[in-house]
C-alpha atoms as a PDB file:
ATOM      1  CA  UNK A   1      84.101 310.529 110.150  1.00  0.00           C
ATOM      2  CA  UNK A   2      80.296 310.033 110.692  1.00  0.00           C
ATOM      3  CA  UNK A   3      79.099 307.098 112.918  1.00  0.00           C
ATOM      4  CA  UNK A   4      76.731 304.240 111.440  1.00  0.00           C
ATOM      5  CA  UNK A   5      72.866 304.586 111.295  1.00  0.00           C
ATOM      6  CA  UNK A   6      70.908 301.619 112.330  1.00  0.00           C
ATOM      7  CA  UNK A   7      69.521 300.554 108.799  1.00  0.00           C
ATOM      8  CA  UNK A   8      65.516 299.445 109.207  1.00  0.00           C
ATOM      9  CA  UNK A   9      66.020 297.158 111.568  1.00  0.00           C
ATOM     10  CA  UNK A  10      69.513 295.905 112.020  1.00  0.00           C
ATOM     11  CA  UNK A  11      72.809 297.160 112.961  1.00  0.00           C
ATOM     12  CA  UNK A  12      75.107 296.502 110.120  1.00  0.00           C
ATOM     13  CA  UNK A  13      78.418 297.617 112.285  1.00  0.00           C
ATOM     14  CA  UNK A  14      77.370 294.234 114.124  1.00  0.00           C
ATOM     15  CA  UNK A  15      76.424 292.037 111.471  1.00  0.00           C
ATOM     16  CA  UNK A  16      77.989 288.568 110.831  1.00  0.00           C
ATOM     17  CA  UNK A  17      79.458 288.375 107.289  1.00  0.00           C
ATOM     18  CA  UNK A  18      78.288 285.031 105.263  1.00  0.00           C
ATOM     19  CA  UNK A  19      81.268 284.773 102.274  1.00  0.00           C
ATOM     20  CA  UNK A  20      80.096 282.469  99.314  1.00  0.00           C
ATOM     21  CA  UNK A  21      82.012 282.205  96.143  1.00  0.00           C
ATOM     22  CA  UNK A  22      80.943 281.283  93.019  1.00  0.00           C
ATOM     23  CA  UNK A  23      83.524 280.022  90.516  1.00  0.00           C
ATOM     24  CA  UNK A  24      81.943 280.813  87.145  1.00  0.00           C
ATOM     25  CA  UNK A  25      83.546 282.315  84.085  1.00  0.00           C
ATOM     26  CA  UNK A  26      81.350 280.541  81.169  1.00  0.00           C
ATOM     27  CA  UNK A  27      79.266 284.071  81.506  1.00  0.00           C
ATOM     28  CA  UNK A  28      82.062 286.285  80.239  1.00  0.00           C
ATOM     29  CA  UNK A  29      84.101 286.250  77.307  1.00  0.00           C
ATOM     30  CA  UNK A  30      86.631 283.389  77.960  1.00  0.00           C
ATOM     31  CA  UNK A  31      88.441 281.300  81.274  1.00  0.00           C
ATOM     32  CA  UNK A  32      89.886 282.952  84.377  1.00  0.00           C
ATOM     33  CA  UNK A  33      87.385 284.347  86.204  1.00  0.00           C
ATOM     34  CA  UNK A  34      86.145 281.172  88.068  1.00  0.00           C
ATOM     35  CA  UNK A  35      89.434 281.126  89.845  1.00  0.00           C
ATOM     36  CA  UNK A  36      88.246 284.916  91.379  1.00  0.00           C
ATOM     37  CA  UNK A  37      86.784 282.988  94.898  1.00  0.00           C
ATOM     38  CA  UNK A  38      90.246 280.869  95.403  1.00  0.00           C
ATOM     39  CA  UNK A  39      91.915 284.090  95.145  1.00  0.00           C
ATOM     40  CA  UNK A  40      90.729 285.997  96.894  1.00  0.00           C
ATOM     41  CA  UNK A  41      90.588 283.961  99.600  1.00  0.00           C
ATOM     42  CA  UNK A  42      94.188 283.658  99.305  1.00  0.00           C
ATOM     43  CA  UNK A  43      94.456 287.355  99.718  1.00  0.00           C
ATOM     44  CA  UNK A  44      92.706 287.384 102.721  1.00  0.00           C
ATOM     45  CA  UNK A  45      88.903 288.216 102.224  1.00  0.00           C
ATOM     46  CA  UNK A  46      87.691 286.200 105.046  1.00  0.00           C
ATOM     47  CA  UNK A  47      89.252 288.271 107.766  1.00  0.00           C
ATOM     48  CA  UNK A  48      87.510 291.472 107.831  1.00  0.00           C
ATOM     49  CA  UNK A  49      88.584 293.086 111.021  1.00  0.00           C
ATOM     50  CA  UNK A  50      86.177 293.877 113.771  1.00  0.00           C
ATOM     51  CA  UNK A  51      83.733 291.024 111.870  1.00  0.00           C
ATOM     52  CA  UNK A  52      83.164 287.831 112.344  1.00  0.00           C
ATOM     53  CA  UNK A  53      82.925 286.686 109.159  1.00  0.00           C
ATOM     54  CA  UNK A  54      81.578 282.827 108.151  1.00  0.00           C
ATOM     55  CA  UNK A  55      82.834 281.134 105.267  1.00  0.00           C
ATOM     56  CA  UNK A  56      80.298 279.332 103.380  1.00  0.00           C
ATOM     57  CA  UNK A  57      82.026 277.914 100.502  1.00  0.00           C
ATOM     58  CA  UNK A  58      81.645 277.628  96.891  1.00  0.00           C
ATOM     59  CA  UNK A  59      78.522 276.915  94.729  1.00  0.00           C
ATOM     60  CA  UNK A  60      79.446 274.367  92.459  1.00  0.00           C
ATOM     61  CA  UNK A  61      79.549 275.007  89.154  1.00  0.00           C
ATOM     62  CA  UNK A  62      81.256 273.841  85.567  1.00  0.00           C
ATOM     63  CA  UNK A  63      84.445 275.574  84.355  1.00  0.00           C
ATOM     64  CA  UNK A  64      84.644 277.038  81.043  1.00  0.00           C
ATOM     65  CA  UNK A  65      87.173 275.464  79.134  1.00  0.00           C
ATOM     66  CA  UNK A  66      90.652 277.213  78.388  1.00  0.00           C
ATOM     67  CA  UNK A  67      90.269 276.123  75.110  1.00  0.00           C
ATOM     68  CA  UNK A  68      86.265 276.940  74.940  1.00  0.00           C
ATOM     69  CA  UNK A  69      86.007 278.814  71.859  1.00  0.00           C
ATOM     70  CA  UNK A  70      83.170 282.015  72.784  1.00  0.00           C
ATOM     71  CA  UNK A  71      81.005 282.845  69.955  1.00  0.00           C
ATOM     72  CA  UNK A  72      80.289 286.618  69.629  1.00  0.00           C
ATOM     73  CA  UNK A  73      77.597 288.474  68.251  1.00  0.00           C
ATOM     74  CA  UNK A  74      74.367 290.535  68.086  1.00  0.00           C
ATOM     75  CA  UNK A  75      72.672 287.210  67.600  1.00  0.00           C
ATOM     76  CA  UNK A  76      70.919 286.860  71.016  1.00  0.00           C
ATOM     77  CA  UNK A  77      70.757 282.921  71.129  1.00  0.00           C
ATOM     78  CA  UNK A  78      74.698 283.233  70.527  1.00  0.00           C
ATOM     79  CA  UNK A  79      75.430 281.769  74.153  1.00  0.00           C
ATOM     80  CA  UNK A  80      72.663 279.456  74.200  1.00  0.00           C
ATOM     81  CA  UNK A  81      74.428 276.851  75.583  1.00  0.00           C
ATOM     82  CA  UNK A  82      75.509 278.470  79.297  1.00  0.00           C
ATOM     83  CA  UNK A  83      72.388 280.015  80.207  1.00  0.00           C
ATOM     84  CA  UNK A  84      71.036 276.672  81.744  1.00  0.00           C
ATOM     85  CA  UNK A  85      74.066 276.345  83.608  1.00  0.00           C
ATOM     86  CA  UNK A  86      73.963 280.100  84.658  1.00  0.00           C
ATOM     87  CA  UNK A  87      70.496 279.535  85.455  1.00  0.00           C
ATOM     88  CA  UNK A  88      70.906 277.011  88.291  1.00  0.00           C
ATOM     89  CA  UNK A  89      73.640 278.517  89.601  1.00  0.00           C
ATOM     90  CA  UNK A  90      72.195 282.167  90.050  1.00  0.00           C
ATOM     91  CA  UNK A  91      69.083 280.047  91.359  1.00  0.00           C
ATOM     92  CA  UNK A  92      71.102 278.486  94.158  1.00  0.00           C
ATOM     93  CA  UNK A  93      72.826 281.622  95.335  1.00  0.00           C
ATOM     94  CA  UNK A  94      69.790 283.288  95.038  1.00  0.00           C
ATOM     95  CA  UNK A  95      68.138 280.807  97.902  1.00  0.00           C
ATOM     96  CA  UNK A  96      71.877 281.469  99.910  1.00  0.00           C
ATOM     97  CA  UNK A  97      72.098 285.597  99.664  1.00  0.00           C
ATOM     98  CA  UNK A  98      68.167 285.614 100.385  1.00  0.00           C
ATOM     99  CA  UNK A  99      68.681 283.505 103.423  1.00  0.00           C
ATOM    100  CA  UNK A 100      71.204 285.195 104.752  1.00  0.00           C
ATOM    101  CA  UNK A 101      70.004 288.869 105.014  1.00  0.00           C
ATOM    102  CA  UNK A 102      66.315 287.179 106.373  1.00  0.00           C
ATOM    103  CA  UNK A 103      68.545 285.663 109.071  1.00  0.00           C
ATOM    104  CA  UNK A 104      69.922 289.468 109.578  1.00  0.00           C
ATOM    105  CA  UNK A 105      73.642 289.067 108.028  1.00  0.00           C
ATOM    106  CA  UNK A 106      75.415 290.416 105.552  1.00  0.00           C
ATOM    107  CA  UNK A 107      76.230 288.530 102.442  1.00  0.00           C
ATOM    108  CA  UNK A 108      79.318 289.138 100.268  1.00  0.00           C
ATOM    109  CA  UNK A 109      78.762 287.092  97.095  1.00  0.00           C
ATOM    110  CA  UNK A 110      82.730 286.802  95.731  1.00  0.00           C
ATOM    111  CA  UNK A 111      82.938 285.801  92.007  1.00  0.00           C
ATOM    112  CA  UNK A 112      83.585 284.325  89.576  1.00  0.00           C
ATOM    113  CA  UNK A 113      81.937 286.456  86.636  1.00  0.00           C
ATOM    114  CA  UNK A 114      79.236 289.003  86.906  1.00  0.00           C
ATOM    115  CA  UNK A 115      76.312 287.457  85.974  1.00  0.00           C
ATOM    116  CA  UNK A 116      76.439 286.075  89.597  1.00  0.00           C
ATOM    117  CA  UNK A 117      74.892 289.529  90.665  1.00  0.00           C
ATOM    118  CA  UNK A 118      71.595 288.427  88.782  1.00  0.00           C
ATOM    119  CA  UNK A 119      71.094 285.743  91.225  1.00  0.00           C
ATOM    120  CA  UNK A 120      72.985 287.108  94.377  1.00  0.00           C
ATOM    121  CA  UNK A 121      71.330 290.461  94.828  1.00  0.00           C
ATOM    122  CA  UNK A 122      67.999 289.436  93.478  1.00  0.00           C
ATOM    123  CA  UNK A 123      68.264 287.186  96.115  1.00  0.00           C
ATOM    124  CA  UNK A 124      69.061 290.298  98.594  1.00  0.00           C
ATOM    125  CA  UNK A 125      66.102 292.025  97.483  1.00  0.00           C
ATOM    126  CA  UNK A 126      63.730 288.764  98.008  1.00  0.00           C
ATOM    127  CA  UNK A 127      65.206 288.502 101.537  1.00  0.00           C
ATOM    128  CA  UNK A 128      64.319 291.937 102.384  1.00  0.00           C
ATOM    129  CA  UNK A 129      60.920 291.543 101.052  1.00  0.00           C
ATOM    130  CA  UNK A 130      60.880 288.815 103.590  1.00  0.00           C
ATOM    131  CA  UNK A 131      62.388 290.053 106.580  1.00  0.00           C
ATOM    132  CA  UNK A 132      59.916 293.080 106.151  1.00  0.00           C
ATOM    133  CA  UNK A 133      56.456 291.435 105.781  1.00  0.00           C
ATOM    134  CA  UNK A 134      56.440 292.201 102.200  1.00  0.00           C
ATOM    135  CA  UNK A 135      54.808 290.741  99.109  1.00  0.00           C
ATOM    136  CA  UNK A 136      56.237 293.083  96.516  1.00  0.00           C
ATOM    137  CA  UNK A 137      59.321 295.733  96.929  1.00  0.00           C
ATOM    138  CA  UNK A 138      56.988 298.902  96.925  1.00  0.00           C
ATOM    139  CA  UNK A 139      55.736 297.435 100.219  1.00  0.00           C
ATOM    140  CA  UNK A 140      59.398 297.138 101.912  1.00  0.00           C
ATOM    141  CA  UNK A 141      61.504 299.979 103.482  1.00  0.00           C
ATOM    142  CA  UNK A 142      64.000 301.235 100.453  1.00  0.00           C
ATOM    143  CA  UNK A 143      66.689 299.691  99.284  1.00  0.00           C
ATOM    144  CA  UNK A 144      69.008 301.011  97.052  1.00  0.00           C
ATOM    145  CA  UNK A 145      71.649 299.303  94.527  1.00  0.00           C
ATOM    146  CA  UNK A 146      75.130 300.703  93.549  1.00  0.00           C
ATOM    147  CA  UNK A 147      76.422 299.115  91.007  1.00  0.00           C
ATOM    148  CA  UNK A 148      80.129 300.457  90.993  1.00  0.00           C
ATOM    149  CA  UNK A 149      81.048 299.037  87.478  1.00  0.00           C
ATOM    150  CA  UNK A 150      83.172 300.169  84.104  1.00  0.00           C
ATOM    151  CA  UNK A 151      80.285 298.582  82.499  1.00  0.00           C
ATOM    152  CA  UNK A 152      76.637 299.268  82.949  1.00  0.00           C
ATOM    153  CA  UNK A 153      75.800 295.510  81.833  1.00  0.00           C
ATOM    154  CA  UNK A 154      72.252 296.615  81.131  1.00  0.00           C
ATOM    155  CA  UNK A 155      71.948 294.974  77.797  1.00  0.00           C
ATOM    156  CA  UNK A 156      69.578 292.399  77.288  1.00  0.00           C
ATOM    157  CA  UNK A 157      70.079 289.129  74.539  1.00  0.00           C
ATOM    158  CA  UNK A 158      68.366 291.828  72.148  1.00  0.00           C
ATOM    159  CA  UNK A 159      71.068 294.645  72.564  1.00  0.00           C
ATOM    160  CA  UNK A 160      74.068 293.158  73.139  1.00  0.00           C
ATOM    161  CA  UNK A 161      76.437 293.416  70.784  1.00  0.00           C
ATOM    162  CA  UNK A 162      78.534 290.551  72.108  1.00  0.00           C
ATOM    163  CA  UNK A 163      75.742 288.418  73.937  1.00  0.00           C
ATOM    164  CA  UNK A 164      77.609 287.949  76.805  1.00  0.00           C
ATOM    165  CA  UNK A 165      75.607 286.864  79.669  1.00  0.00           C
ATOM    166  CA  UNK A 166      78.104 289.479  81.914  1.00  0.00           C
ATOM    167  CA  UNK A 167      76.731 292.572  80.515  1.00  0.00           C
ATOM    168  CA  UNK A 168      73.160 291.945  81.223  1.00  0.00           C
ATOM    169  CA  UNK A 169      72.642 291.516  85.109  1.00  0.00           C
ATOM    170  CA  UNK A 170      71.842 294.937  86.134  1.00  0.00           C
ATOM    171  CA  UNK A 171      69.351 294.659  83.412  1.00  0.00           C
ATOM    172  CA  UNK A 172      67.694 291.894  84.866  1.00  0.00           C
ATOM    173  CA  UNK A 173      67.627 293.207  88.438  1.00  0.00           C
ATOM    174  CA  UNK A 174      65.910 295.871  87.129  1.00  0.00           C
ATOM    175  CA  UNK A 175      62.905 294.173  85.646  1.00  0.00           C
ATOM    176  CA  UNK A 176      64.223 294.280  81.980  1.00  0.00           C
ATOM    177  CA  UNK A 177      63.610 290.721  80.322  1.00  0.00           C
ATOM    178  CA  UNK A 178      66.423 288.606  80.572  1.00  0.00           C
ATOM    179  CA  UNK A 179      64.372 285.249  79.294  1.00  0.00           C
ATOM    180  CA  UNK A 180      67.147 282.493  81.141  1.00  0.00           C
ATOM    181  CA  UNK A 181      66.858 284.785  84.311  1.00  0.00           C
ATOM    182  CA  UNK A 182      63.209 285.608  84.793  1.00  0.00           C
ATOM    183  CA  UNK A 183      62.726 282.865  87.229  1.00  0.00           C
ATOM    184  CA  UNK A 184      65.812 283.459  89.322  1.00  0.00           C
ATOM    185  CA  UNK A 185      65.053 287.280  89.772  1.00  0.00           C
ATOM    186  CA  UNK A 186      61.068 286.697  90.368  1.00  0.00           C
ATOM    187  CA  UNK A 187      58.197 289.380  91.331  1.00  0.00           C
ATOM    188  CA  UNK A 188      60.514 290.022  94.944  1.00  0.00           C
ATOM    189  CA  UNK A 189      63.954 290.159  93.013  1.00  0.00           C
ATOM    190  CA  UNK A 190      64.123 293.440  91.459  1.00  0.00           C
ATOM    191  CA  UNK A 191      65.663 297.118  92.571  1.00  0.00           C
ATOM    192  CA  UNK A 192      63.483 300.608  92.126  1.00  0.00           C
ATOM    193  CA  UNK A 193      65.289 302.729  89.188  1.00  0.00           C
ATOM    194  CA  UNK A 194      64.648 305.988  91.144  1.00  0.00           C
ATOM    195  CA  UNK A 195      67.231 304.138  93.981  1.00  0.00           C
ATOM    196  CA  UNK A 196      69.525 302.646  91.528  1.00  0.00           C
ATOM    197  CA  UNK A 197      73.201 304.546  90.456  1.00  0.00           C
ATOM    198  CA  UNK A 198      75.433 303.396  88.023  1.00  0.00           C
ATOM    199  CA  UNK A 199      78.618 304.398  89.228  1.00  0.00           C
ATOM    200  CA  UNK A 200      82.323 305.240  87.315  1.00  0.00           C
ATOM    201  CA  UNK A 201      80.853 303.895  83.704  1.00  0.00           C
ATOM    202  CA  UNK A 202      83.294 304.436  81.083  1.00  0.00           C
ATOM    203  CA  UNK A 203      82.191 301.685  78.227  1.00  0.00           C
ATOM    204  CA  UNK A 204      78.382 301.482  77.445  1.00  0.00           C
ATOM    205  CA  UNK A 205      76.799 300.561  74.691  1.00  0.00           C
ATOM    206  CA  UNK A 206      73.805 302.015  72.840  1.00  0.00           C
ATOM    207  CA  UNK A 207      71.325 300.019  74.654  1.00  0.00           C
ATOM    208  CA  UNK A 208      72.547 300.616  78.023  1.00  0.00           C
ATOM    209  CA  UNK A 209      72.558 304.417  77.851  1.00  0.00           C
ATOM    210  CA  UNK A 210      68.629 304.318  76.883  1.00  0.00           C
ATOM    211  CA  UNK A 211      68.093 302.153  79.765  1.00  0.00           C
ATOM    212  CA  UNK A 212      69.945 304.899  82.302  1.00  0.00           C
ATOM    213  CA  UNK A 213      70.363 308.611  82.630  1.00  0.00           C
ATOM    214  CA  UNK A 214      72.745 311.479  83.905  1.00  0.00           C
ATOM    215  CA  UNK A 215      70.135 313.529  85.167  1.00  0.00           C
ATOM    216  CA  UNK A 216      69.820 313.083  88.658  1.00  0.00           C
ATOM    217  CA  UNK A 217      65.958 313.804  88.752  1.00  0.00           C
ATOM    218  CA  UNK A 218      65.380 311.092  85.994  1.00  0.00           C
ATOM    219  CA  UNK A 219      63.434 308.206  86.696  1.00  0.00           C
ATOM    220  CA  UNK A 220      65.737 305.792  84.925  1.00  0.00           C
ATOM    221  CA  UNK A 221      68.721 304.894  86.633  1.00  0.00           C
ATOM    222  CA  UNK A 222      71.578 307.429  87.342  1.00  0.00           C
ATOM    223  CA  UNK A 223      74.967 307.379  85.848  1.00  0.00           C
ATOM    224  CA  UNK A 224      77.718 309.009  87.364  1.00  0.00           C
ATOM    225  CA  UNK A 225      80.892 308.547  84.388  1.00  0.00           C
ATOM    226  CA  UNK A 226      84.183 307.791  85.435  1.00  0.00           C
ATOM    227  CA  UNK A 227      85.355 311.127  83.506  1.00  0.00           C
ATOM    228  CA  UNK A 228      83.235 312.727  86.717  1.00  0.00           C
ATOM    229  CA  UNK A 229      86.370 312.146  88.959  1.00  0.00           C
ATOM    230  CA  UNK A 230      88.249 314.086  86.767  1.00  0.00           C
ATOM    231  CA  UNK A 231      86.146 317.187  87.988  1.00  0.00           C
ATOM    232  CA  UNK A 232      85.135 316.219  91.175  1.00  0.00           C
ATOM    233  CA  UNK A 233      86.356 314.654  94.294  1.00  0.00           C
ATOM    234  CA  UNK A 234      85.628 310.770  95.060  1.00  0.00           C
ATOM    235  CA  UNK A 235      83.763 312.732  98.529  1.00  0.00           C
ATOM    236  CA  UNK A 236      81.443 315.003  96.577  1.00  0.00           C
ATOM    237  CA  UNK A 237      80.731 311.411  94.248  1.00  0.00           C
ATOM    238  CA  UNK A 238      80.062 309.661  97.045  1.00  0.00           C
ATOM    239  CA  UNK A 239      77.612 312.361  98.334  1.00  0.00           C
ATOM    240  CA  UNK A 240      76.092 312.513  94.938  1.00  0.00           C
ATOM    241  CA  UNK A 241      75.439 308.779  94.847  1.00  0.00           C
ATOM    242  CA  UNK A 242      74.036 308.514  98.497  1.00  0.00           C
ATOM    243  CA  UNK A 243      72.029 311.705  97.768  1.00  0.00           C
ATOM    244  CA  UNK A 244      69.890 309.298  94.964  1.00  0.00           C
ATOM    245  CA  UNK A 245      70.501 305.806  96.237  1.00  0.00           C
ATOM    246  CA  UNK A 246      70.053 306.279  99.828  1.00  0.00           C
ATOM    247  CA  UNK A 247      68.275 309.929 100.837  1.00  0.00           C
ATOM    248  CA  UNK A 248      66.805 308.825 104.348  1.00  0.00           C
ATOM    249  CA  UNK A 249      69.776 306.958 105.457  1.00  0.00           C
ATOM    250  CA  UNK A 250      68.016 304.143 103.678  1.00  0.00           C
ATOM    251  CA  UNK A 251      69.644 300.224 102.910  1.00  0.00           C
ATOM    252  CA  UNK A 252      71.243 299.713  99.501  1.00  0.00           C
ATOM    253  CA  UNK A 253      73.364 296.449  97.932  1.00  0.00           C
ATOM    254  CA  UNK A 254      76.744 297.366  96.836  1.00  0.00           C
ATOM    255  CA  UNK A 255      77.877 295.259  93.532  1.00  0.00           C
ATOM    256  CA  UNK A 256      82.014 295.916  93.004  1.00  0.00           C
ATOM    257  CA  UNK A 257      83.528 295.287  89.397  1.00  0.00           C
ATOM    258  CA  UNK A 258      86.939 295.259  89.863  1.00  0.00           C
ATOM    259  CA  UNK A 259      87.140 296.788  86.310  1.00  0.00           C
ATOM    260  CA  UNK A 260      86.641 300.080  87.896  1.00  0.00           C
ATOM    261  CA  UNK A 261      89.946 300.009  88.436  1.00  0.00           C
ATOM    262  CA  UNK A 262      92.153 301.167  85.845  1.00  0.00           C
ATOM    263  CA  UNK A 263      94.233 298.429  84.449  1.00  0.00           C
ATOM    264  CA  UNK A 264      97.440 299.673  84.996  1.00  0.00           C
ATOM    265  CA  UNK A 265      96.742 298.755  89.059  1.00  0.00           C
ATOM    266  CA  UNK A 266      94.438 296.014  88.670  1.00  0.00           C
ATOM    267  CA  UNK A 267      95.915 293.433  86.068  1.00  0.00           C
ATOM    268  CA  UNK A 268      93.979 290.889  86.706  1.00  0.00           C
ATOM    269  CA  UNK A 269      90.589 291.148  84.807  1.00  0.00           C
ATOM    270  CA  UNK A 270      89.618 289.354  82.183  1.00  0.00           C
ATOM    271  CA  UNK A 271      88.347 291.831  79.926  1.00  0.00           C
ATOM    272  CA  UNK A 272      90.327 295.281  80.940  1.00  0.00           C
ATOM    273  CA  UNK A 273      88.813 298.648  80.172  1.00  0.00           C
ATOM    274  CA  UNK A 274      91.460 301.423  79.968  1.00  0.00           C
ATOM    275  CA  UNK A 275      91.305 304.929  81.589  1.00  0.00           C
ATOM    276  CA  UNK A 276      89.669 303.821  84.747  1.00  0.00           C
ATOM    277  CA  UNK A 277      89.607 304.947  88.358  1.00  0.00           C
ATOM    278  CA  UNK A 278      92.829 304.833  90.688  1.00  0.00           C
ATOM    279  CA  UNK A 279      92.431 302.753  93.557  1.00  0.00           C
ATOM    280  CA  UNK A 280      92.893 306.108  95.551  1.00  0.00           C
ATOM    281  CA  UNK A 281      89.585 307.326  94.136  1.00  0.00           C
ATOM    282  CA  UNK A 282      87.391 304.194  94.293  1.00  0.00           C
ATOM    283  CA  UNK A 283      88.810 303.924  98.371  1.00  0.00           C
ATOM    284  CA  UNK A 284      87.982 306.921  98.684  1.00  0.00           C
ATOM    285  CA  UNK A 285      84.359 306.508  97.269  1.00  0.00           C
ATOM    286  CA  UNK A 286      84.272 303.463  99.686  1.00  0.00           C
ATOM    287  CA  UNK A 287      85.055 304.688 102.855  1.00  0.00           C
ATOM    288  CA  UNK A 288      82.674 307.611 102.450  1.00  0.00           C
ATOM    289  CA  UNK A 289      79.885 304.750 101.822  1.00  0.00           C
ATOM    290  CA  UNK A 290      81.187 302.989 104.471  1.00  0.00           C
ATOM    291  CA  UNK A 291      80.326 305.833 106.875  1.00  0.00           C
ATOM    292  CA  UNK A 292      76.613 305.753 105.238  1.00  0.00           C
ATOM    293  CA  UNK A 293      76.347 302.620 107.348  1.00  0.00           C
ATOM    294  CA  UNK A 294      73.395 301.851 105.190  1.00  0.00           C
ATOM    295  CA  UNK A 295      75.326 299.124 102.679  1.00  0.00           C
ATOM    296  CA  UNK A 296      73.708 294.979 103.235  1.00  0.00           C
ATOM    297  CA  UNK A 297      75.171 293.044 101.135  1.00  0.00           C
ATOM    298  CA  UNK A 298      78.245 293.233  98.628  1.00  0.00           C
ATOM    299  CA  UNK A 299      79.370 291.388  95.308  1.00  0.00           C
ATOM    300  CA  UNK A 300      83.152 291.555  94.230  1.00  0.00           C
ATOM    301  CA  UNK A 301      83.526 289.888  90.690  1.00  0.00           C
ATOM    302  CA  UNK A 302      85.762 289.710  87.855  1.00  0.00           C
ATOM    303  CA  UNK A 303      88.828 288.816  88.929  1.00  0.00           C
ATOM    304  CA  UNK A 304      91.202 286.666  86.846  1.00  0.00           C
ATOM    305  CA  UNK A 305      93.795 285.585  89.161  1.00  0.00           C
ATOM    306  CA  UNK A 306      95.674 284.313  85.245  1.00  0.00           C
ATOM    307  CA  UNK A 307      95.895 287.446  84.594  1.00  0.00           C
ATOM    308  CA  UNK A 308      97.255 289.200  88.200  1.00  0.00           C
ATOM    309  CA  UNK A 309     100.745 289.962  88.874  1.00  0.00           C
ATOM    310  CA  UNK A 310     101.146 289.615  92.672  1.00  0.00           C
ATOM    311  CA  UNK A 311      98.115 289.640  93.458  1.00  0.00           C
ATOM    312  CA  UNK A 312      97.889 293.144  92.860  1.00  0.00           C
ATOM    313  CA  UNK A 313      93.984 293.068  92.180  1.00  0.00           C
ATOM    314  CA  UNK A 314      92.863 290.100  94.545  1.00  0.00           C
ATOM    315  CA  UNK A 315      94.236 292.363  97.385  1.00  0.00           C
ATOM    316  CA  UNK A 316      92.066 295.441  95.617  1.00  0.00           C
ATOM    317  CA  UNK A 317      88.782 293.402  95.806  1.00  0.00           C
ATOM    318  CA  UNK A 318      90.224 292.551  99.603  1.00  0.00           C
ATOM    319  CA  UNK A 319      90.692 296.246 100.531  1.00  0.00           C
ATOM    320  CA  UNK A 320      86.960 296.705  99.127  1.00  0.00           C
ATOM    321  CA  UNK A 321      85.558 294.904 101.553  1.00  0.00           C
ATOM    322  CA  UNK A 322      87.611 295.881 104.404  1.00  0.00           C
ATOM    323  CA  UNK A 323      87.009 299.164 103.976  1.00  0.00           C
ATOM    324  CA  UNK A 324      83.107 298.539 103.416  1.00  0.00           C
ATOM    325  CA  UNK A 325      82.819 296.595 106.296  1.00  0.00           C
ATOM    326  CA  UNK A 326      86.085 296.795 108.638  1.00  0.00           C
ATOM    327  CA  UNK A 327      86.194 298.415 112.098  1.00  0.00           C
ATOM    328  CA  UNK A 328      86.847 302.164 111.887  1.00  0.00           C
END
């Protein structure tokens, strides 16, 4: 396997890992997913070997209810009454994620729901602004965003056809108006489309696939379906994705839905999407990224530990990260 590059700057094989979770679920469809940080704790994400890896905590923030009752719709004021509360909480770990890579670590932002990403890698893209002299992103060396997903969550409150706050912060990361999040994200907060892939998609909805393409050479963001793998290897994927997201050996933020997995090995997600990848395949994806060198920061979101059977898909999200970040 290839060695590292030195990324702009830093040496990520030698970068100090800064875990914070962030115990939210009021952003999906129902409870669970704020128990994601607890376990994967449990399953051992703070040991990463050949790391040193410093656990910051949780955020605080409120629990949805078990017996919340989620209102659904195209109506885009339909989940009027989290945003505030998703607002201050993306705003906080916005400050922590942008702090971290200024100081020249690695952040891995565990969740907990994934509206998190709005305020985690925004905050990413701020610190790199930062840590490069830069007032806006065209003025900072490249950085590219993966976002490794069943779900391309770039709907906005207009789109959506379920108005969950989940499915639109890839969207706002991208400079597509998210009202509650505009503040959080800010002029430093946002990813280039020409260095953003949308990776193993299997469930988008109309609005989405206007906002992204399939044609590599597009200027909107690149999808690569899941029904790729059924043609190619996870290798040639990987090479694909680096090949837009990272030409020039170039930094990029990594955000990991463990609904890419196929249900059937990862249980515990609170909103499963059939015919998805095998773990085989999206380890295999990994590890060739890994060898990149290039990735800064990682999210690892929607787990439901209520929903896991042995842990099954806390140790998946584990594995993730190991494999990103591990000693090879």
């Amino acid at each position: 396997m290839e060695s590292r590059k030195s990324i702009s700057g830093s040496e990520p094989s030698l970068a100090t890992i800064e875990l914070v979770g962030i115990p939210i679920d009021h952003g999906g469809a129902g409870s669970g997913q704020a128990g994601g940080p607890a376990a994967l704790r449990e399953a051992g994400i703070a040991t990463i070997p050949g790391r040193t890896v410093v656990d910051l905590g949780d955020l605080g923030a409120p629990i949805l209810p078990a017996d919340r009752i989620v209102r659904r719709g195209p109506d885009p004021e339909s989940r009027r009454t989290e945003w505030d509360s998703l607002r201050r909480i993306c705003g906080e770990l916005h400050q922590r994620t942008r702090s971290s890579i200024e100081r020249g670590a690695i952040p891995l932002a565990v969740g907990g729901d994934h509206t998190l990403a709005a305020g985690s890698l925004s905050g990413v893209a701020a610190g790199w602004c930062a840590r490069h002299g830069a007032v806006v992103p065209e003025d900072a060396p490249s950085l590219g965003l993966l976002w490794f997903d069943a779900h391309a969550d770039l709907n906005t409150p207009e789109t959506s056809p379920s108005g969950n706050p989940h499915g639109m912060p890839a969207a706002a990361l991208l400079g597509h108006r998210i009202a509650p999040l505009d503040d959080v994200v800010g002029s430093c907060g946002t990813f280039d489309p020409r260095r953003t892939v949308l990776l193993g998609g299997r469930e988008l909805d109309a609005g989405e696939r206007a906002r992204c393409s399939t044609d590599p050479d597009s200027s909107l963001p690149f999808l690569i379906e899941g029904e790729a793998f059924a043609n190619d290897s996870p290798e040639s994927i990987a090479e694909r994705v680096l090949q837009r997201l990272a030409p020039d050996g170039d930094a990029f933020a990594l955000s990991f839905d463990l609904d890419i997995v196929d249900p059937s090995e990862a249980p515990g997600i609170n909103l499963p999407s059939d015919d998805g990848l095998s773990v085989e395949q999206v380890m295999r994806v990994l590890e060739r990224l890994a060898a990149h060198g290039g990735c800064i920061a990682m999210d690892i979101v929607e787990l439901d530990p209520t929903r896991d059977i042995d842990h099954r898909t806390a140790r998946i999200g584990v594995d993730a990260a190991r494999v990103m970040f591990g000693s090879r």
